[in-house]
C-alpha atoms as a PDB file:
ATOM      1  CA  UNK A   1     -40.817 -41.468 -41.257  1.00  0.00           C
ATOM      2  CA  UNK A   2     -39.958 -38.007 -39.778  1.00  0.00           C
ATOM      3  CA  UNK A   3     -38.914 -35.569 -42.152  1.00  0.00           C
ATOM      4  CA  UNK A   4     -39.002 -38.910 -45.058  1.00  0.00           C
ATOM      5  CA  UNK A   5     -42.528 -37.561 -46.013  1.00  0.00           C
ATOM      6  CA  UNK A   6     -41.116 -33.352 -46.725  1.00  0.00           C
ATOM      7  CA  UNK A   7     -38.459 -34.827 -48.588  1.00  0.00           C
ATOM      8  CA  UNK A   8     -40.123 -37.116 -50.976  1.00  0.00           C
ATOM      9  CA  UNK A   9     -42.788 -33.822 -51.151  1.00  0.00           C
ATOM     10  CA  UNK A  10     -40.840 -31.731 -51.841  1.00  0.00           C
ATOM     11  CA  UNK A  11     -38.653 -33.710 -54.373  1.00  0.00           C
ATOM     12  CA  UNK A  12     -42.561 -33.804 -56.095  1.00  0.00           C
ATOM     13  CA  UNK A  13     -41.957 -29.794 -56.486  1.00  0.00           C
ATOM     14  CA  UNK A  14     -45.882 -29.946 -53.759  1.00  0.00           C
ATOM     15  CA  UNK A  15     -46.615 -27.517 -51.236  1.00  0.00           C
ATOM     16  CA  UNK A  16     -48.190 -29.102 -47.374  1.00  0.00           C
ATOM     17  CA  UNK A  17     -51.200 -26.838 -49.031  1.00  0.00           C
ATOM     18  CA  UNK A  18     -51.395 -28.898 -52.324  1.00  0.00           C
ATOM     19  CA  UNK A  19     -50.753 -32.121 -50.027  1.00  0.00           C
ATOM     20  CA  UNK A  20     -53.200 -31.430 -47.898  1.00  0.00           C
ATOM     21  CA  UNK A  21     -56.035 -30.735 -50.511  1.00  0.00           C
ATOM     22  CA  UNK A  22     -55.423 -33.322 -52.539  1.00  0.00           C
ATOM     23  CA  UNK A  23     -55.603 -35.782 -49.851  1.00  0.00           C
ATOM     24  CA  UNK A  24     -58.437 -33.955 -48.487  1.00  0.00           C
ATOM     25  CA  UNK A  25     -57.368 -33.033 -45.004  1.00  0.00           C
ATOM     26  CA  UNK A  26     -56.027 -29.472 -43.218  1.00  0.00           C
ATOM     27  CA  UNK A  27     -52.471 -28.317 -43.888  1.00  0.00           C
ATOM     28  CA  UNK A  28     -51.580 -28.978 -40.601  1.00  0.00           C
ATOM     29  CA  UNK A  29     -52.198 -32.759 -40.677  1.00  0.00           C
ATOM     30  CA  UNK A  30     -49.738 -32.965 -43.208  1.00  0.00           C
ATOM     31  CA  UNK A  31     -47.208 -30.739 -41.096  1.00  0.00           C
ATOM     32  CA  UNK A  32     -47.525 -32.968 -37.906  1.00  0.00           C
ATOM     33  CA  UNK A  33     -47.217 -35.800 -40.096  1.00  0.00           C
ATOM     34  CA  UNK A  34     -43.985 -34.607 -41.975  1.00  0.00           C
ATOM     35  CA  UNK A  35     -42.352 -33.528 -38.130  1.00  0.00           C
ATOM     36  CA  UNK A  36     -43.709 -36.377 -36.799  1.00  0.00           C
ATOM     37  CA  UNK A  37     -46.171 -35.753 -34.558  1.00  0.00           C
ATOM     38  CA  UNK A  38     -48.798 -37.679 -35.723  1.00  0.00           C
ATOM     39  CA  UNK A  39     -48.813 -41.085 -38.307  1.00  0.00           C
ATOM     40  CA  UNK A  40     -51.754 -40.861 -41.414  1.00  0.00           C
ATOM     41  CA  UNK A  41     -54.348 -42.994 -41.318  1.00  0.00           C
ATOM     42  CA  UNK A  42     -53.647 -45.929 -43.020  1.00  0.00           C
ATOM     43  CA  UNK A  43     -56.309 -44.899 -46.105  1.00  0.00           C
ATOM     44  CA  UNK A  44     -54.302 -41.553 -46.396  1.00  0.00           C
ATOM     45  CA  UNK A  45     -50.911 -43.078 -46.230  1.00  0.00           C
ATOM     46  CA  UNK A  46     -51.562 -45.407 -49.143  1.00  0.00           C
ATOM     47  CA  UNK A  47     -52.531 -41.852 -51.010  1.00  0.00           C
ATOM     48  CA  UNK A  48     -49.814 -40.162 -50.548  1.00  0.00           C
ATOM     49  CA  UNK A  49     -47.445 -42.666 -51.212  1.00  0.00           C
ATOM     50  CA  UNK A  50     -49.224 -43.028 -54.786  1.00  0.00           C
ATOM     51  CA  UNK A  51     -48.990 -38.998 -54.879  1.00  0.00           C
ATOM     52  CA  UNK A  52     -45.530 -39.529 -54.290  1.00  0.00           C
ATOM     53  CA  UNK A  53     -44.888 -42.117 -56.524  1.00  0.00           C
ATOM     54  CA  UNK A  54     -42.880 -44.028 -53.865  1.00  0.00           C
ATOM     55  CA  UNK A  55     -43.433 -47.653 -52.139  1.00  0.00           C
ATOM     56  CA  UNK A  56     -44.870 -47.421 -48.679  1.00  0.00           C
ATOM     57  CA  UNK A  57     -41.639 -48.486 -47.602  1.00  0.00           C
ATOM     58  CA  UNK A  58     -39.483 -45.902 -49.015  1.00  0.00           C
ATOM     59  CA  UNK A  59     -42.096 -43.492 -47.135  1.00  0.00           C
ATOM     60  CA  UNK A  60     -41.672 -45.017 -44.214  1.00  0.00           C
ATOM     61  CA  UNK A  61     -37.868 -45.005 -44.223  1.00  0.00           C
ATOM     62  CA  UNK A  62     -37.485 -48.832 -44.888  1.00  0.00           C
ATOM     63  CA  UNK A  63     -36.039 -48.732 -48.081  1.00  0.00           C
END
């Protein structure tokens, strides 16, 4: 999932800030989630896979 979650973000033209406020949480959860420092809750991860029009599994690298 490391660096997955930038990539399909940024292929979505979205800032971490956009991200973040859409989803509802700081900037910097979405950083430590894109480098891999932390994993998003499972609520949040379901929302930004819909933001990011991709299949939980393509987030997650399973694709």
């Amino acid at each position: 999932m490391k660096n997955r979650i930038r990539e399909l973000r940024e292929r979505r033209d979205l800032t971490t800030d956009e991200v973040a406020k859409i989803l509802g949480v700081d900037r910097s959860a979405v950083v430590k989630w894109e480098t891999g420092v932390n994993l998003p809750r499972l609520d949040k991860a379901i929302a930004l896979a819909k933001l990011l029009r991709c299949s939980m599994d393509e987030m997650l690298g399973l694709d």
